[in-house]
PDB file of N, CA and C in Angstrom:
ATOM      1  N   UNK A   1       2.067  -8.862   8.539  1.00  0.00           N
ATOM      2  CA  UNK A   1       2.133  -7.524   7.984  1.00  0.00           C
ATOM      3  C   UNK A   1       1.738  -7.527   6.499  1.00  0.00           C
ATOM      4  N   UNK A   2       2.281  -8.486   5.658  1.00  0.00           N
ATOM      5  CA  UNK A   2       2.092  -8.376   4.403  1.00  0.00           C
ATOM      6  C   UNK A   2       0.719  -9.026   3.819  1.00  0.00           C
ATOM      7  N   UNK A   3       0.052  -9.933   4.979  1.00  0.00           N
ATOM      8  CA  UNK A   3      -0.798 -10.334   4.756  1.00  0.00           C
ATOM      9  C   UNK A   3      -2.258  -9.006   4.783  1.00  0.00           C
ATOM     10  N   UNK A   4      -1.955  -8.409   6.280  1.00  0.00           N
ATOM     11  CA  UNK A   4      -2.723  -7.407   6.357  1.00  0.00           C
ATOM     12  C   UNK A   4      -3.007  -6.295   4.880  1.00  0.00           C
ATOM     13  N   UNK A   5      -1.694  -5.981   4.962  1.00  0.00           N
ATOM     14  CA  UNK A   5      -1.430  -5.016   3.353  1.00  0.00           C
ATOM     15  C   UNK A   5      -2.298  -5.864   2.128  1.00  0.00           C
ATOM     16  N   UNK A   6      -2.237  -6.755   2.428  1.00  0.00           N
ATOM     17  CA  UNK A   6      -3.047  -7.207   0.547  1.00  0.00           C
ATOM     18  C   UNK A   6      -4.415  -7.323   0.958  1.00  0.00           C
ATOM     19  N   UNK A   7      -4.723  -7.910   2.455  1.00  0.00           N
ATOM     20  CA  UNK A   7      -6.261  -7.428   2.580  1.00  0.00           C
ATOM     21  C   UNK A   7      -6.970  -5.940   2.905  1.00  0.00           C
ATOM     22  N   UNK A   8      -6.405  -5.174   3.390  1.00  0.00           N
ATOM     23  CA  UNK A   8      -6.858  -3.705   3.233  1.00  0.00           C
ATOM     24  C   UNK A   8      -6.602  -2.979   1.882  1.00  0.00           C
ATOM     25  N   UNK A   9      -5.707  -3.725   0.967  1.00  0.00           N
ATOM     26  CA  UNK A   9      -5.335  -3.261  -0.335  1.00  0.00           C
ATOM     27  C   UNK A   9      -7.205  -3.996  -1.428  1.00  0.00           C
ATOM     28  N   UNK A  10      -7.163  -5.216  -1.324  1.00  0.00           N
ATOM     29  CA  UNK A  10      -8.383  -5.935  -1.808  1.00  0.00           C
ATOM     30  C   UNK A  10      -9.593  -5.556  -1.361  1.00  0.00           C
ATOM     31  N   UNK A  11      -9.945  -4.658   0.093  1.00  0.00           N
ATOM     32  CA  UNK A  11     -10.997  -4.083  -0.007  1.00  0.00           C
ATOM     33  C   UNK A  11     -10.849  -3.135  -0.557  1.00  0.00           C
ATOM     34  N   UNK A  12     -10.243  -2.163  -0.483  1.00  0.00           N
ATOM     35  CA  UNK A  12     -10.422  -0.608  -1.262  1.00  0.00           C
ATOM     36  C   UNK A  12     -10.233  -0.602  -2.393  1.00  0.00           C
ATOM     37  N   UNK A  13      -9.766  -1.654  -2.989  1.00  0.00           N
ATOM     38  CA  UNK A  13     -10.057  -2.061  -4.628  1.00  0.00           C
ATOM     39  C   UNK A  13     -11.595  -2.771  -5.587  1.00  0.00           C
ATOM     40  N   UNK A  14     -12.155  -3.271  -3.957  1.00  0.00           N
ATOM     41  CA  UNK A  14     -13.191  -4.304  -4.395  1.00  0.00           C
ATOM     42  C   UNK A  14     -14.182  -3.616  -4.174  1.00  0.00           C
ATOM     43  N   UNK A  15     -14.048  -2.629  -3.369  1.00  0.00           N
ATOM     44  CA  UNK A  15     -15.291  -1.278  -3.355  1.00  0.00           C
ATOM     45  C   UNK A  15     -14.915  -0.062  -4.135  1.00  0.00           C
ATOM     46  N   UNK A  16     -15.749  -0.326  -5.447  1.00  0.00           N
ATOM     47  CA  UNK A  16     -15.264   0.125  -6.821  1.00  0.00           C
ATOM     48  C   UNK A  16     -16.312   1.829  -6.266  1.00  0.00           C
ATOM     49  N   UNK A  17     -16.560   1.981  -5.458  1.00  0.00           N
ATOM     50  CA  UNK A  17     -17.151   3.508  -5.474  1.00  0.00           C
ATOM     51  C   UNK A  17     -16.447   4.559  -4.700  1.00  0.00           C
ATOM     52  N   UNK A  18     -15.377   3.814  -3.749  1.00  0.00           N
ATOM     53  CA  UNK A  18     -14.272   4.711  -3.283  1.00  0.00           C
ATOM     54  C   UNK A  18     -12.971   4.277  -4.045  1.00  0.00           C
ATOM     55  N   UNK A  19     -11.816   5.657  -3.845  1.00  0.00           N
ATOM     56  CA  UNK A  19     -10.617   5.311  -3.976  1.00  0.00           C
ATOM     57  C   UNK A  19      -9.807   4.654  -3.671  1.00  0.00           C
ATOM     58  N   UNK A  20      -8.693   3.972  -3.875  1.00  0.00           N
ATOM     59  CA  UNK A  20      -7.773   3.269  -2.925  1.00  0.00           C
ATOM     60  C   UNK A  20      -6.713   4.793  -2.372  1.00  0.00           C
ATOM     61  N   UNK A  21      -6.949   4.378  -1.109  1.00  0.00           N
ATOM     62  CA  UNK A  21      -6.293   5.570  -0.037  1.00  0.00           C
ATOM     63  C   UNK A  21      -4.866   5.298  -0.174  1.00  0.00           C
ATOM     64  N   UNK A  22      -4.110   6.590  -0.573  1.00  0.00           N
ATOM     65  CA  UNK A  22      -2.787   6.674  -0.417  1.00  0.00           C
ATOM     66  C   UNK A  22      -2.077   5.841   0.795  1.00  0.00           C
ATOM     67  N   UNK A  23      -2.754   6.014   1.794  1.00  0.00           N
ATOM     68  CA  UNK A  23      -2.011   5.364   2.888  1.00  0.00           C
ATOM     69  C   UNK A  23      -2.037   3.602   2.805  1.00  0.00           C
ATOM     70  N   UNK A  24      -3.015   3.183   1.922  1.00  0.00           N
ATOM     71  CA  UNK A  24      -3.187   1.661   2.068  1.00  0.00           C
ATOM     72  C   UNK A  24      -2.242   1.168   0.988  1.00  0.00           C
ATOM     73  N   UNK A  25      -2.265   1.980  -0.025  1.00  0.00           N
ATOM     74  CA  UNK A  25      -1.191   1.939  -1.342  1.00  0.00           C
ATOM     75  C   UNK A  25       0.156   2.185  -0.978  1.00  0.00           C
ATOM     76  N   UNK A  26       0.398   3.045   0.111  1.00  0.00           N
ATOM     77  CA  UNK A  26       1.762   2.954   0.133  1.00  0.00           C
ATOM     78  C   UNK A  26       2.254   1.990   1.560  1.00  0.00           C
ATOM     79  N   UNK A  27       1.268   1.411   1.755  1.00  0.00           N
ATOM     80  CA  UNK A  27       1.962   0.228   3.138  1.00  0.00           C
ATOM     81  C   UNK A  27       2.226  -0.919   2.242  1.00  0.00           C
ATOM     82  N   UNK A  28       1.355  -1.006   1.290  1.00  0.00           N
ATOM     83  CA  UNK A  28       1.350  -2.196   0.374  1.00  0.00           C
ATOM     84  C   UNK A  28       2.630  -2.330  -0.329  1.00  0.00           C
ATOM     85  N   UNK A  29       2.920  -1.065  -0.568  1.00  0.00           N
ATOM     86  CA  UNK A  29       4.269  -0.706  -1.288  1.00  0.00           C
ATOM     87  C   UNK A  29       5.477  -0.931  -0.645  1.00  0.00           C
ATOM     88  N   UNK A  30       5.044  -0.664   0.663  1.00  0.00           N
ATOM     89  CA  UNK A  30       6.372  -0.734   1.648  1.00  0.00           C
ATOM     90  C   UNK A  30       6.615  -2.215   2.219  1.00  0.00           C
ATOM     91  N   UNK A  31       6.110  -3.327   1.661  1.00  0.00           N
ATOM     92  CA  UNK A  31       5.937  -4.534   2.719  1.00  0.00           C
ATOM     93  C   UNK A  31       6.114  -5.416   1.457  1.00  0.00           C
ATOM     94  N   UNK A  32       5.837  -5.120   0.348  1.00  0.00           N
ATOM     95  CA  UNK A  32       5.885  -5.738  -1.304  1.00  0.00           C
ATOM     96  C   UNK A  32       6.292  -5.567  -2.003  1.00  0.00           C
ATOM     97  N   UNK A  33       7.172  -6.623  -2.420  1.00  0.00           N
ATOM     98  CA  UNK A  33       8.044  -6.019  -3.645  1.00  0.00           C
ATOM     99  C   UNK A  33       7.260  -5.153  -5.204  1.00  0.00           C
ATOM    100  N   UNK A  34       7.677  -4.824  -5.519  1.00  0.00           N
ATOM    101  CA  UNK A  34       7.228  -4.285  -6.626  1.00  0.00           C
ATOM    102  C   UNK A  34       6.174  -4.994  -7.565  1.00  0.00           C
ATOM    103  N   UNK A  35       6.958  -6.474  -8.252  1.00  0.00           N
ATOM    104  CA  UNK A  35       6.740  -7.432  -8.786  1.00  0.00           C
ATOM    105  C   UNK A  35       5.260  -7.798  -8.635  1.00  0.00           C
ATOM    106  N   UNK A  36       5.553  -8.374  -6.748  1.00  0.00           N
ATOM    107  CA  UNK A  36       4.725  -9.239  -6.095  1.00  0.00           C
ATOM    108  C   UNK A  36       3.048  -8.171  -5.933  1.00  0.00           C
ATOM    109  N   UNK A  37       3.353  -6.943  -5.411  1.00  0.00           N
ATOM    110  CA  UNK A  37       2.228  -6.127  -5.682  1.00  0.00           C
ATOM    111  C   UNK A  37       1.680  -6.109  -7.025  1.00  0.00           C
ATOM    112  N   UNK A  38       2.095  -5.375  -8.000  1.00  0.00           N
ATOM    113  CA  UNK A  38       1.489  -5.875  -8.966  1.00  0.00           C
ATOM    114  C   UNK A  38       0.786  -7.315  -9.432  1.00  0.00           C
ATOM    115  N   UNK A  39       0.959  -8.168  -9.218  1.00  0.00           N
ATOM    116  CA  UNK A  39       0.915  -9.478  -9.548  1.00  0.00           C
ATOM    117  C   UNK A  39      -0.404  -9.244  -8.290  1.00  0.00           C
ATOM    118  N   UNK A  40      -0.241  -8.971  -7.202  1.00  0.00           N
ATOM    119  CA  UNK A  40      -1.764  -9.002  -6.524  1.00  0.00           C
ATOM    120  C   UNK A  40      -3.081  -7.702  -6.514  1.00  0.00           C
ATOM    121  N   UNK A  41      -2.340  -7.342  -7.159  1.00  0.00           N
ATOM    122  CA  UNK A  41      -3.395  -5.988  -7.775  1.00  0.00           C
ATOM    123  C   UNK A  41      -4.414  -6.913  -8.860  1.00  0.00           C
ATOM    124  N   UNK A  42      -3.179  -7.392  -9.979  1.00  0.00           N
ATOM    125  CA  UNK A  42      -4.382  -8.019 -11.056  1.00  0.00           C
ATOM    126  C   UNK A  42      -5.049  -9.201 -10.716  1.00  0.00           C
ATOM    127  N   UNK A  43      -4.643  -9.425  -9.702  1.00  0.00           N
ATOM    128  CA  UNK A  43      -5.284 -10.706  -8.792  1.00  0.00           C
ATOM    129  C   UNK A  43      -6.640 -10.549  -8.262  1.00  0.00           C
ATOM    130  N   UNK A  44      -6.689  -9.579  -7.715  1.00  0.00           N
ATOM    131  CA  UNK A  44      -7.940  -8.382  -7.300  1.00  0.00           C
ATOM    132  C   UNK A  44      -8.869  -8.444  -8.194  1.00  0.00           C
ATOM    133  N   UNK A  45      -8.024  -7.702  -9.167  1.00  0.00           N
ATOM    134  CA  UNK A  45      -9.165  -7.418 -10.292  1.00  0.00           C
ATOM    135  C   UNK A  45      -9.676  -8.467 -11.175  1.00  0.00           C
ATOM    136  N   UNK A  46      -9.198  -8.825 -11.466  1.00  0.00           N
ATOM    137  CA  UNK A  46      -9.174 -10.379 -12.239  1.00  0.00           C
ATOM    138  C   UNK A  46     -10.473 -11.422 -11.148  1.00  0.00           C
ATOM    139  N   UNK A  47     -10.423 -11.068 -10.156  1.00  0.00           N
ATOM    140  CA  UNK A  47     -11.063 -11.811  -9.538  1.00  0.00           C
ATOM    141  C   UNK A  47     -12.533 -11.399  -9.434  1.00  0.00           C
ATOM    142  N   UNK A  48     -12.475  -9.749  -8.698  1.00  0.00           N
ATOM    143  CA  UNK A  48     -13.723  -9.238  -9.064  1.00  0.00           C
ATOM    144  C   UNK A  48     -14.182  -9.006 -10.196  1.00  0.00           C
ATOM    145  N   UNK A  49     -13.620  -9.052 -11.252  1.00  0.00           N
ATOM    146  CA  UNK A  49     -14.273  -9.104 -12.885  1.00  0.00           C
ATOM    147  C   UNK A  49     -14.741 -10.603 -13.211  1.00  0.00           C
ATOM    148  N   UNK A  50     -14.259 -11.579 -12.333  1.00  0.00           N
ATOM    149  CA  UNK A  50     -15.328 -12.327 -12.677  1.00  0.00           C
ATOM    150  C   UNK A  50     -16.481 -12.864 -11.628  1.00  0.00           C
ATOM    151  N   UNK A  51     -15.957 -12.553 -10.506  1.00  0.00           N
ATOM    152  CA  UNK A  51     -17.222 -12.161  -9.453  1.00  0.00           C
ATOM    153  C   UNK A  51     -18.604 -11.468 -10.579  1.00  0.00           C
ATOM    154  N   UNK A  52     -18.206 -10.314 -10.732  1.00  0.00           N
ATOM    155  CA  UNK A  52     -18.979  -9.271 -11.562  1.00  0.00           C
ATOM    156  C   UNK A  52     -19.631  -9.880 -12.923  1.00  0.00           C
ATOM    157  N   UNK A  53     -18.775 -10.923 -13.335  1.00  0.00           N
ATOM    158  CA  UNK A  53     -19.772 -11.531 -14.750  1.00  0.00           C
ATOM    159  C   UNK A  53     -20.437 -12.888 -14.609  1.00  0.00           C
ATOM    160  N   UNK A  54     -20.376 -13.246 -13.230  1.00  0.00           N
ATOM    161  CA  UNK A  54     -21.000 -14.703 -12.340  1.00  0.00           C
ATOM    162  C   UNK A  54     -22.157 -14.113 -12.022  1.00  0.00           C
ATOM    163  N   UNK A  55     -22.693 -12.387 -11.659  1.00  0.00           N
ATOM    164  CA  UNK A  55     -23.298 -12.433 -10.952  1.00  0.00           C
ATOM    165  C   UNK A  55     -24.323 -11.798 -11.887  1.00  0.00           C
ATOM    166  N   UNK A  56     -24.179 -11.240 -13.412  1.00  0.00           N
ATOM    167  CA  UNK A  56     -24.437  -9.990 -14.356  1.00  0.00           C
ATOM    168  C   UNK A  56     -24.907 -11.347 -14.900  1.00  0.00           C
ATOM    169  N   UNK A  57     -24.699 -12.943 -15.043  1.00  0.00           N
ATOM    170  CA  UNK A  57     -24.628 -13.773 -15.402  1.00  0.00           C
ATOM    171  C   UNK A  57     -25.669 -14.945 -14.800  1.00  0.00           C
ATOM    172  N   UNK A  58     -26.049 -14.464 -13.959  1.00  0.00           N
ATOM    173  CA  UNK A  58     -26.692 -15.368 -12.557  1.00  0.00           C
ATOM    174  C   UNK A  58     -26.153 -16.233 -12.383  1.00  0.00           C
ATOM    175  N   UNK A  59     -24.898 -16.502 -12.996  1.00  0.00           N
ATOM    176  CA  UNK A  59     -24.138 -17.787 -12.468  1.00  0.00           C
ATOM    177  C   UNK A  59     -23.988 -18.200 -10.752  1.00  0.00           C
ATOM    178  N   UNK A  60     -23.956 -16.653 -10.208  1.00  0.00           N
ATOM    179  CA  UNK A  60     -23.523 -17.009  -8.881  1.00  0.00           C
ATOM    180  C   UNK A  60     -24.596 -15.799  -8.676  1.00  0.00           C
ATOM    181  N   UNK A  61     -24.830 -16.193  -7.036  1.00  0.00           N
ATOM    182  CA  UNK A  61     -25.942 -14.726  -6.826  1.00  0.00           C
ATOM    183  C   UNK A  61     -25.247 -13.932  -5.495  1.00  0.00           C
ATOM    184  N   UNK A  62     -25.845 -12.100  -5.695  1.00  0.00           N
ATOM    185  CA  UNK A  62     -25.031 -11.549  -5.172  1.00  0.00           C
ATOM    186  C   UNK A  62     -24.751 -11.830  -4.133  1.00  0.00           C
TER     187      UNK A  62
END
């Protein structure tokens, strides 16, 4: 369950041209502590920001 929640949470975060859907935000919420969500939100992002400067970078290709 909680595994599901952080991967439907990490796509709708990692596809920066839609929103993250209330409904995926609040399963995430309901299955994760407070703490632990947060802590995988900036995990997300943190990750695709450097996806994003590997690739702005040619370090890595898309």
């Amino acid at each position: 369950m909680k595994d599901r929640a952080i991967l439907a949470l990490t796509e709708e975060v990692t596809l920066i041209s839609n929103r993250v859907k209330d409904e995926t935000y609040q399963q995430a919420a309901k299955v994760l502590e407070e703490k632990y969500l947060t802590q995988v939100i900036l995990a997300i992002i943190t990750i695709n920001d450097w996806n994003r400067i590997g690739i702005t970078t040619n370090l890595i290709s898309a």
